[in-house]
PDB file of N, CA and C in Angstrom:
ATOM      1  N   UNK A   1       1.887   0.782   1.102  1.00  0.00           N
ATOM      2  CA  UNK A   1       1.558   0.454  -0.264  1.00  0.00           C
ATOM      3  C   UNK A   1       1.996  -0.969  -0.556  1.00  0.00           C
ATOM      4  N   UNK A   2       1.016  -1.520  -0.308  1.00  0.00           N
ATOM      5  CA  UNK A   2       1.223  -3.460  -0.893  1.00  0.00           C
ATOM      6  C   UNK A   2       1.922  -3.725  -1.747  1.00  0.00           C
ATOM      7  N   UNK A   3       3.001  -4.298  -2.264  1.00  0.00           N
ATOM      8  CA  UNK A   3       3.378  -4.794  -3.602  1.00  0.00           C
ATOM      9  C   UNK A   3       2.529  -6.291  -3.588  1.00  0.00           C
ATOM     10  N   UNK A   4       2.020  -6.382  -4.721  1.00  0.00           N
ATOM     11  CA  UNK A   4       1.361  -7.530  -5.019  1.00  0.00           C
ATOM     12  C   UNK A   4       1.815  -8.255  -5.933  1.00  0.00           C
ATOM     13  N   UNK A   5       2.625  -7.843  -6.769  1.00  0.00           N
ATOM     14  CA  UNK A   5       3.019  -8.393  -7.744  1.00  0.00           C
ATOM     15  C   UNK A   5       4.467  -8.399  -8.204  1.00  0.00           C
ATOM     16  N   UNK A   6       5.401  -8.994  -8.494  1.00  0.00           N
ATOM     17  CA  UNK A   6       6.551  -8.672  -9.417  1.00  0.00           C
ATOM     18  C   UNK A   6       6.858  -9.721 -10.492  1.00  0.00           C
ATOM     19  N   UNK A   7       7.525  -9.026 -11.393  1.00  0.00           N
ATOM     20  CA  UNK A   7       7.597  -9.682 -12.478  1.00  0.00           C
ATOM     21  C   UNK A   7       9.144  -8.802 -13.456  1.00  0.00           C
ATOM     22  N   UNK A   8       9.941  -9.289 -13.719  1.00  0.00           N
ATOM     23  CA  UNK A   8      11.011  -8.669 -14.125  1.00  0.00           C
ATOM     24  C   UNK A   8      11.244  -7.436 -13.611  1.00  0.00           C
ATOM     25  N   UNK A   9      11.316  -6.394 -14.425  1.00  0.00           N
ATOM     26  CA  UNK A   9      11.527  -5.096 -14.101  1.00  0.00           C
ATOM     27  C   UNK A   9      10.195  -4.154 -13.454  1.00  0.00           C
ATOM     28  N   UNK A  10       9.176  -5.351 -13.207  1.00  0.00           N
ATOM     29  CA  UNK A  10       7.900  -4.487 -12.768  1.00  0.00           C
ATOM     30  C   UNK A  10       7.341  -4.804 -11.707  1.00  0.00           C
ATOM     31  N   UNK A  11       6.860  -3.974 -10.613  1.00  0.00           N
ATOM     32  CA  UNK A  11       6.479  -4.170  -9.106  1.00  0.00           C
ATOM     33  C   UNK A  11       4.635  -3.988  -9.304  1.00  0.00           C
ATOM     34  N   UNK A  12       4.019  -4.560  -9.142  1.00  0.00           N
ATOM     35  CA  UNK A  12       2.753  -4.026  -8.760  1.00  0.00           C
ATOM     36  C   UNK A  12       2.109  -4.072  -7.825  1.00  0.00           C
ATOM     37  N   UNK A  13       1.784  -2.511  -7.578  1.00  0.00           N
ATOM     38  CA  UNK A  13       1.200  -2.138  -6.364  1.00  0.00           C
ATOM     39  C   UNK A  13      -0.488  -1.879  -6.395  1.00  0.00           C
ATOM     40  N   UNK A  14      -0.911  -1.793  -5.121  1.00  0.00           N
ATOM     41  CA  UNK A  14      -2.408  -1.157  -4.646  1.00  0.00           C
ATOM     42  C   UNK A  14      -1.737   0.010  -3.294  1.00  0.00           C
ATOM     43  N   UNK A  15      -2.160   0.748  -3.394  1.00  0.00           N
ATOM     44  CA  UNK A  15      -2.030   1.695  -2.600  1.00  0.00           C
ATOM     45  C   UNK A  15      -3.226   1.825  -1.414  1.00  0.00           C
ATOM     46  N   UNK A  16      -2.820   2.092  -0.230  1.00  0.00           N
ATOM     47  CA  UNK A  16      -4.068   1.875   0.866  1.00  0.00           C
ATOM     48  C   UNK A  16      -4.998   2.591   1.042  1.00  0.00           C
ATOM     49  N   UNK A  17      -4.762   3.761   0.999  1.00  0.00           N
ATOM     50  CA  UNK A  17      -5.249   4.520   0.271  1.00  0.00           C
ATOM     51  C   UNK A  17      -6.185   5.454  -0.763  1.00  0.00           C
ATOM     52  N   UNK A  18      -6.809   4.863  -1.642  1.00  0.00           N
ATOM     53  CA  UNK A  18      -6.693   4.573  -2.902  1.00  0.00           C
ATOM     54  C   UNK A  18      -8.083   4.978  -3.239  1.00  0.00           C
ATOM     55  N   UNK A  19      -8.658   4.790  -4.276  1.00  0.00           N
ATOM     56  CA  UNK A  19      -9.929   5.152  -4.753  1.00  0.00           C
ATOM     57  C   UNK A  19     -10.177   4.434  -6.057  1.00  0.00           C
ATOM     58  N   UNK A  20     -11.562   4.318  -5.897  1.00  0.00           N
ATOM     59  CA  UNK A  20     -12.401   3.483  -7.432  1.00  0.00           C
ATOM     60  C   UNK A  20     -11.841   4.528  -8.516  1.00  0.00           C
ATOM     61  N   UNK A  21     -12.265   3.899  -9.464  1.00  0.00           N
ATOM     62  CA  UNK A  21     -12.149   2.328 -10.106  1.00  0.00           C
ATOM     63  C   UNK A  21     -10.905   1.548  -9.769  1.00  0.00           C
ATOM     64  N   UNK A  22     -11.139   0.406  -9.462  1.00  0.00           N
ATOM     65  CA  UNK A  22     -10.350  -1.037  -8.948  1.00  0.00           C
ATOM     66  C   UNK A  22      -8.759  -0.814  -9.639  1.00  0.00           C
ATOM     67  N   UNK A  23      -7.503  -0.554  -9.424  1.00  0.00           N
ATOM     68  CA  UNK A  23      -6.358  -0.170 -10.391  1.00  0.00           C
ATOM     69  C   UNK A  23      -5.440  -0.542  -9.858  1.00  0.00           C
ATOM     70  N   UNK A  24      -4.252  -0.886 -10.404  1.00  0.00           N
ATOM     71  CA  UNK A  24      -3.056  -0.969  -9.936  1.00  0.00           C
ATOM     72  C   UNK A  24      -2.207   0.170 -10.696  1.00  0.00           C
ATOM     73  N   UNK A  25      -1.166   0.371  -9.678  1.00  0.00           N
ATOM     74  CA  UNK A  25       0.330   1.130 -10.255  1.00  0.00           C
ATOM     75  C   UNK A  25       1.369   0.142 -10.298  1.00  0.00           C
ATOM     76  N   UNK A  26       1.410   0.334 -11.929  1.00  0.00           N
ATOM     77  CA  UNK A  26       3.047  -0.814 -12.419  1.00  0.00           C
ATOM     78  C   UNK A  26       3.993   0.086 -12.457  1.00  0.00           C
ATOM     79  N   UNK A  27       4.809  -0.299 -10.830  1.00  0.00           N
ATOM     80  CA  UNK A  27       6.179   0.706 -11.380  1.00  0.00           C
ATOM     81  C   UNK A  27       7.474   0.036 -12.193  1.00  0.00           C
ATOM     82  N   UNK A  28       8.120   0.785 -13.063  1.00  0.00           N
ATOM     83  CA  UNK A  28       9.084   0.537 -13.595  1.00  0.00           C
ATOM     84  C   UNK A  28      10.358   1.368 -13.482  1.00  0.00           C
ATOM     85  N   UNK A  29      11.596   1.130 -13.387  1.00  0.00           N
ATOM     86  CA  UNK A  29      12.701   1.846 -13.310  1.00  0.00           C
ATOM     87  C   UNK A  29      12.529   3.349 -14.278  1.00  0.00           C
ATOM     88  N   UNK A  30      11.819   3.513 -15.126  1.00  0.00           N
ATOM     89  CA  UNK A  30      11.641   4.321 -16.182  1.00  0.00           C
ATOM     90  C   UNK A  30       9.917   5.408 -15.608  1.00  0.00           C
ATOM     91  N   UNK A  31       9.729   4.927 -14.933  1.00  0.00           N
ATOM     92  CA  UNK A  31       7.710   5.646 -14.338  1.00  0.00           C
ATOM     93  C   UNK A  31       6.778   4.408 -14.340  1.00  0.00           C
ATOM     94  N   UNK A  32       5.951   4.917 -14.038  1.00  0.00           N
ATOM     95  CA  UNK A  32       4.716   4.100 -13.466  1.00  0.00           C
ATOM     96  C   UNK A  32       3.393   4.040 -14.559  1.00  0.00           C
ATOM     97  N   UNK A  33       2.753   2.980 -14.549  1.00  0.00           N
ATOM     98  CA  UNK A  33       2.231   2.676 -15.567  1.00  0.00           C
ATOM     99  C   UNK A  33       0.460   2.395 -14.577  1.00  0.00           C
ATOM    100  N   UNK A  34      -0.328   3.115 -14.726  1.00  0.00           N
ATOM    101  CA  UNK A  34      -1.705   3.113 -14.066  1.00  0.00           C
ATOM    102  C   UNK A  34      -2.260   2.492 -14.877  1.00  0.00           C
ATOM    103  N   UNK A  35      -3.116   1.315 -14.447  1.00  0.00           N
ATOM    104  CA  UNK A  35      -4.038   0.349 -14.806  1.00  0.00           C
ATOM    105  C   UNK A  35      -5.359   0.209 -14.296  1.00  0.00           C
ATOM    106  N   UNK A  36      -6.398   0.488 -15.401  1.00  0.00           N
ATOM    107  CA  UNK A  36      -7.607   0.124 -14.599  1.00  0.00           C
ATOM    108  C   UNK A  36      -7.857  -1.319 -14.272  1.00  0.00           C
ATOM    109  N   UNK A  37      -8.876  -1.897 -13.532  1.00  0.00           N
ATOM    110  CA  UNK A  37      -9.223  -3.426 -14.093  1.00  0.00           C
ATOM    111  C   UNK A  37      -9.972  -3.557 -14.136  1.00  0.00           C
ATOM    112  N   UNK A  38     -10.936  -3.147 -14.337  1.00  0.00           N
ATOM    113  CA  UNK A  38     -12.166  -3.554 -14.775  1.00  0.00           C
ATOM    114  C   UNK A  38     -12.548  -2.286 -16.144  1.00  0.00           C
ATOM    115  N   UNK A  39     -12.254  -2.242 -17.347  1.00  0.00           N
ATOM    116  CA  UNK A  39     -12.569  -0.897 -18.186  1.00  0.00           C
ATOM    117  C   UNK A  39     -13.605  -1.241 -18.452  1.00  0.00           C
ATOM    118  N   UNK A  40     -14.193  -0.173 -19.434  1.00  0.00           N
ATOM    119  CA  UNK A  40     -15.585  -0.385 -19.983  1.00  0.00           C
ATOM    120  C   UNK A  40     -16.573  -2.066 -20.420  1.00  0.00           C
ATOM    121  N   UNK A  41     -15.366  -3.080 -20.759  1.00  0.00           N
ATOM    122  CA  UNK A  41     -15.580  -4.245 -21.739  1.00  0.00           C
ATOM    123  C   UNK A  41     -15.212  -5.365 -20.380  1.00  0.00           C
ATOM    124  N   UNK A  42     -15.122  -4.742 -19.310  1.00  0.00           N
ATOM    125  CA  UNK A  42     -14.934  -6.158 -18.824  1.00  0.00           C
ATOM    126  C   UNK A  42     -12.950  -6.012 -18.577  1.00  0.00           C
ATOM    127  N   UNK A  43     -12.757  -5.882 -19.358  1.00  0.00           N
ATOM    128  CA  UNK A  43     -11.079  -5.928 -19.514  1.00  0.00           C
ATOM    129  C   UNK A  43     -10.340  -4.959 -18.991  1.00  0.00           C
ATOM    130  N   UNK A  44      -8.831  -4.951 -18.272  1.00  0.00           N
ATOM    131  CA  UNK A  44      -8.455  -3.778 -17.877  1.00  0.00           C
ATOM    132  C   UNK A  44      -8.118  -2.771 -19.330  1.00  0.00           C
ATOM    133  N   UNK A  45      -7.758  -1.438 -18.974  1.00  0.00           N
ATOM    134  CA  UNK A  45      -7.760  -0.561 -19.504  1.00  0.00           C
ATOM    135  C   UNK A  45      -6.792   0.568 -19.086  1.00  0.00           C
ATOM    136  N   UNK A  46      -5.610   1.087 -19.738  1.00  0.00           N
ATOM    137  CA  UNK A  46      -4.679   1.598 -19.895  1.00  0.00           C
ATOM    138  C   UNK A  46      -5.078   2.856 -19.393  1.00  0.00           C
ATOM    139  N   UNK A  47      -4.954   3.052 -18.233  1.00  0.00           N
ATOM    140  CA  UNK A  47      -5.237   4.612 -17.677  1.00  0.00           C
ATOM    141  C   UNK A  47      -4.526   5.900 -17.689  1.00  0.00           C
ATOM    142  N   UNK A  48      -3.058   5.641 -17.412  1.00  0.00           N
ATOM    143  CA  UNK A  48      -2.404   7.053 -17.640  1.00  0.00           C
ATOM    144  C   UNK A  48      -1.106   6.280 -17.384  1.00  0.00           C
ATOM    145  N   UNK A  49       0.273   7.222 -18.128  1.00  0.00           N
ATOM    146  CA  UNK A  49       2.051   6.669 -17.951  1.00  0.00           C
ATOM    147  C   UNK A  49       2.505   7.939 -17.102  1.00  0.00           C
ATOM    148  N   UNK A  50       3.220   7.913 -16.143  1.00  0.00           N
ATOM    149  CA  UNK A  50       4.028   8.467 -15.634  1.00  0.00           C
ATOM    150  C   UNK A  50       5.110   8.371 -15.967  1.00  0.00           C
ATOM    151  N   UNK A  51       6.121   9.169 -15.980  1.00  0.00           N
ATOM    152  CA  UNK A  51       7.243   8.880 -16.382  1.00  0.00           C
ATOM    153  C   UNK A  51       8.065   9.039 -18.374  1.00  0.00           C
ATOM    154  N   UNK A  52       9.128   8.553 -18.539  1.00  0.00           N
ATOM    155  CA  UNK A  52       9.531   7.822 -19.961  1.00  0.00           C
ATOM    156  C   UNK A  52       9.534   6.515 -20.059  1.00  0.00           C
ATOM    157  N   UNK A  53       8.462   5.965 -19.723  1.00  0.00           N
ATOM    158  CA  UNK A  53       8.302   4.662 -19.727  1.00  0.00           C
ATOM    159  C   UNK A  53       8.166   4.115 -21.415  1.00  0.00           C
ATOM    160  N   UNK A  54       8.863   3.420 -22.175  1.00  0.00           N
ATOM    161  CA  UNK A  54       8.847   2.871 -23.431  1.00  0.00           C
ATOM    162  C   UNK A  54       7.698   2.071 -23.906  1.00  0.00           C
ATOM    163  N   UNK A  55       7.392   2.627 -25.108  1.00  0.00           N
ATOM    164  CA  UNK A  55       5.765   1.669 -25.587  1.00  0.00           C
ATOM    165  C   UNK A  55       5.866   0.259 -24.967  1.00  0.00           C
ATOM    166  N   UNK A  56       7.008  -0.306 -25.383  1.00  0.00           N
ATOM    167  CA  UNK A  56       7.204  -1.717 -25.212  1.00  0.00           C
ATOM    168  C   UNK A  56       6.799  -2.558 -24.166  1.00  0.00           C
ATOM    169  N   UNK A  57       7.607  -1.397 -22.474  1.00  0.00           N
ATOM    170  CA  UNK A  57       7.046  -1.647 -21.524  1.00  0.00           C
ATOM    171  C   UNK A  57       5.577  -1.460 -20.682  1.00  0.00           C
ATOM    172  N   UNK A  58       5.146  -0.502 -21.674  1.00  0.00           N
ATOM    173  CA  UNK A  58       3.667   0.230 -21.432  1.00  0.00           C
ATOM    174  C   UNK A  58       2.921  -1.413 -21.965  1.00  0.00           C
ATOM    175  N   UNK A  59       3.451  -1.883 -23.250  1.00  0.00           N
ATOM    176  CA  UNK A  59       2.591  -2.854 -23.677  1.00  0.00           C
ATOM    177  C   UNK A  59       2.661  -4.244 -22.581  1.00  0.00           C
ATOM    178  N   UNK A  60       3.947  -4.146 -22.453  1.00  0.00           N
ATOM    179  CA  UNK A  60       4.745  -5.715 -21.356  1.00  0.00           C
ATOM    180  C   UNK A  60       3.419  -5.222 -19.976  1.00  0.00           C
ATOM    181  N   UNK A  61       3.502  -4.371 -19.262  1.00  0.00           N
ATOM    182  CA  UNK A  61       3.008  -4.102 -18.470  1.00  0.00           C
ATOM    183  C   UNK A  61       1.042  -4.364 -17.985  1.00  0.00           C
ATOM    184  N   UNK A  62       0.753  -3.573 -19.242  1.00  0.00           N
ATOM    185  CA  UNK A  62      -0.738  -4.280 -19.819  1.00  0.00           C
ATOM    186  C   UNK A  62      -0.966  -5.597 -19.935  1.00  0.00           C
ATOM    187  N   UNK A  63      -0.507  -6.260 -20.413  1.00  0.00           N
ATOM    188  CA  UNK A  63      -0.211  -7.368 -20.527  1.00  0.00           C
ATOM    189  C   UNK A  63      -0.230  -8.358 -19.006  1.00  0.00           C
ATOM    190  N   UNK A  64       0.638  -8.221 -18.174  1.00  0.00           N
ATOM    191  CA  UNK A  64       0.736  -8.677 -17.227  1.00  0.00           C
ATOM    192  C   UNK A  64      -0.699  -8.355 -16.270  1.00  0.00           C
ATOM    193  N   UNK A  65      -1.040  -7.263 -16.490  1.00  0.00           N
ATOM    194  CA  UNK A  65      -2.177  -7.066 -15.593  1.00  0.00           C
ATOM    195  C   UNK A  65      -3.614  -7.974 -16.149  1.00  0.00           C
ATOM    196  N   UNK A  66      -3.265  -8.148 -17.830  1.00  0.00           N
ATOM    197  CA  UNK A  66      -4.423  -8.720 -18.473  1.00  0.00           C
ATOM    198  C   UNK A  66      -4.411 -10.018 -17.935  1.00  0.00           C
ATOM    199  N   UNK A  67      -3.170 -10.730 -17.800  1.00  0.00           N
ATOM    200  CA  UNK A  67      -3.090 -12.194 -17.396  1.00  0.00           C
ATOM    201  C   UNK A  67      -3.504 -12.574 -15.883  1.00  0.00           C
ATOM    202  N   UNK A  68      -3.253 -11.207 -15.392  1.00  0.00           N
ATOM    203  CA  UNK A  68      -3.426 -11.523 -13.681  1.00  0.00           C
ATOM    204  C   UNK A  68      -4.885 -10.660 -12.749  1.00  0.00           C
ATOM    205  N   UNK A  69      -5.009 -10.189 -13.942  1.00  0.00           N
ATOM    206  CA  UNK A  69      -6.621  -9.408 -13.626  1.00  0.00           C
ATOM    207  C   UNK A  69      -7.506 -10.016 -12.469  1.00  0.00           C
ATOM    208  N   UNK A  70      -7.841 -11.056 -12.501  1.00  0.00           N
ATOM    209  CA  UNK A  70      -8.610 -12.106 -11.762  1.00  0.00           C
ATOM    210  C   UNK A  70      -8.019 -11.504 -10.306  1.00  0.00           C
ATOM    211  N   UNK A  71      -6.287 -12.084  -9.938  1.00  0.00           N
ATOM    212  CA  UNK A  71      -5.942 -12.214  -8.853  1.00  0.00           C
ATOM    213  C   UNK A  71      -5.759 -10.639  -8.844  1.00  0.00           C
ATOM    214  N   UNK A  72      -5.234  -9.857  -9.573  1.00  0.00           N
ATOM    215  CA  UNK A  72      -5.557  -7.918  -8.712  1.00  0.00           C
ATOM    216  C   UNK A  72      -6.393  -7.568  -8.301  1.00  0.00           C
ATOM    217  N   UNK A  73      -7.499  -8.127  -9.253  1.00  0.00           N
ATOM    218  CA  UNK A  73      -8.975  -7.846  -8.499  1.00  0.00           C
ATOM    219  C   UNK A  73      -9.162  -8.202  -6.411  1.00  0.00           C
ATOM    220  N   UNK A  74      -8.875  -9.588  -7.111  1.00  0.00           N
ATOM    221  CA  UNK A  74      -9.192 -10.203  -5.721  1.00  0.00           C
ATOM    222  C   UNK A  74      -8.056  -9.176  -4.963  1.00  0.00           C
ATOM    223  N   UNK A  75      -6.956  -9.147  -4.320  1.00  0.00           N
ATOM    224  CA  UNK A  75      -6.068  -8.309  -3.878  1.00  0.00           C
ATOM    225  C   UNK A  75      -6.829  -6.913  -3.653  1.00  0.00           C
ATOM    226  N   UNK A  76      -7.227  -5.969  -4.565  1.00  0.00           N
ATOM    227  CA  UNK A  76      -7.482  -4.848  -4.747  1.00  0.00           C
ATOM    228  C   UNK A  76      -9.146  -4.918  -3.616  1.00  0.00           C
ATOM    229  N   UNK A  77      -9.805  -5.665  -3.737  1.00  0.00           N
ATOM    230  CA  UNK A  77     -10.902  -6.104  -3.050  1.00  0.00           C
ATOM    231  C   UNK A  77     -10.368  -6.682  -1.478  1.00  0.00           C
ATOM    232  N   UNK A  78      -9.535  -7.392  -1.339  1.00  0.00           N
ATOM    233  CA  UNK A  78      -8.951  -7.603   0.329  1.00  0.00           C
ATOM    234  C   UNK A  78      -8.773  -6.063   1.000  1.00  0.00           C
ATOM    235  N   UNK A  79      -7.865  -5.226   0.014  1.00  0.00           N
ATOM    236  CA  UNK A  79      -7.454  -4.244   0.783  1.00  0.00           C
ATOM    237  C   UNK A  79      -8.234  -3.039   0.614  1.00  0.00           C
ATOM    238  N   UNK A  80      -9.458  -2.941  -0.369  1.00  0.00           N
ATOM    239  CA  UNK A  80     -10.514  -1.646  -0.120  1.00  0.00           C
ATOM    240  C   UNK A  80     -12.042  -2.174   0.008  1.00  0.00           C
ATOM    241  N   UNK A  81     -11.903  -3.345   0.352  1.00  0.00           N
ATOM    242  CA  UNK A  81     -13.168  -4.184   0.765  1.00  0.00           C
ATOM    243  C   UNK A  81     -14.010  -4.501  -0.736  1.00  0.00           C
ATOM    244  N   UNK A  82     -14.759  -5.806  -0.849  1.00  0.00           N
ATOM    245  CA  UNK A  82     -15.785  -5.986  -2.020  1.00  0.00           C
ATOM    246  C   UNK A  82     -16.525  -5.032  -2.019  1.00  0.00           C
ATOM    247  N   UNK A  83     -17.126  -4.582  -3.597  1.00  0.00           N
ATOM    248  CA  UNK A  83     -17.756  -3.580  -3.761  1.00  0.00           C
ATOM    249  C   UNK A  83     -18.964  -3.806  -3.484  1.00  0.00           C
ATOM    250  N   UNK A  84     -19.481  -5.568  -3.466  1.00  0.00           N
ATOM    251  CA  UNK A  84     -20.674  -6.021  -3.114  1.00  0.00           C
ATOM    252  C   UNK A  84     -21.487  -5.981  -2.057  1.00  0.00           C
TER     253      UNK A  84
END
């Protein structure tokens, strides 16, 4: 399971694994925070919380994936091939 990302208290992963739609798992000391990236609008989209993960970090977390969307994509596409 790749970590692709870290950022304070948050690791983000792609799993090898894995299955469409394009997503990462943000883990946090508190559960894991599933991210789509590509939702309905183009934009990622808040898929499911594992865990007691706090709004705050649910929001911090979204967030980070919104800013880095571009490069998860690309990542998420190295390791389950372009959908193209």
């Amino acid at each position: 399971m790749p970590t692709i990302d870290r950022e304070g208290p948050f690791r983000v992963i792609v799993y090898l694994n894995d299955h469409e739609p394009a997503h990462v798992h943000v883990w946090h000391t508190s559960g894991v925070i599933v991210i789509d990236l590509l939702g309905d609008e183009g934009e990622p989209r808040l898929r499911e919380v594992h865990g007691e993960v706090k709004d705050n970090d649910v929001k911090r977390a979204f967030d980070l994936a919104q800013r880095n969307q571009a490069a998860y994509l690309e990542r998420w596409n190295e390791i389950h091939g372009d959908p193209e």
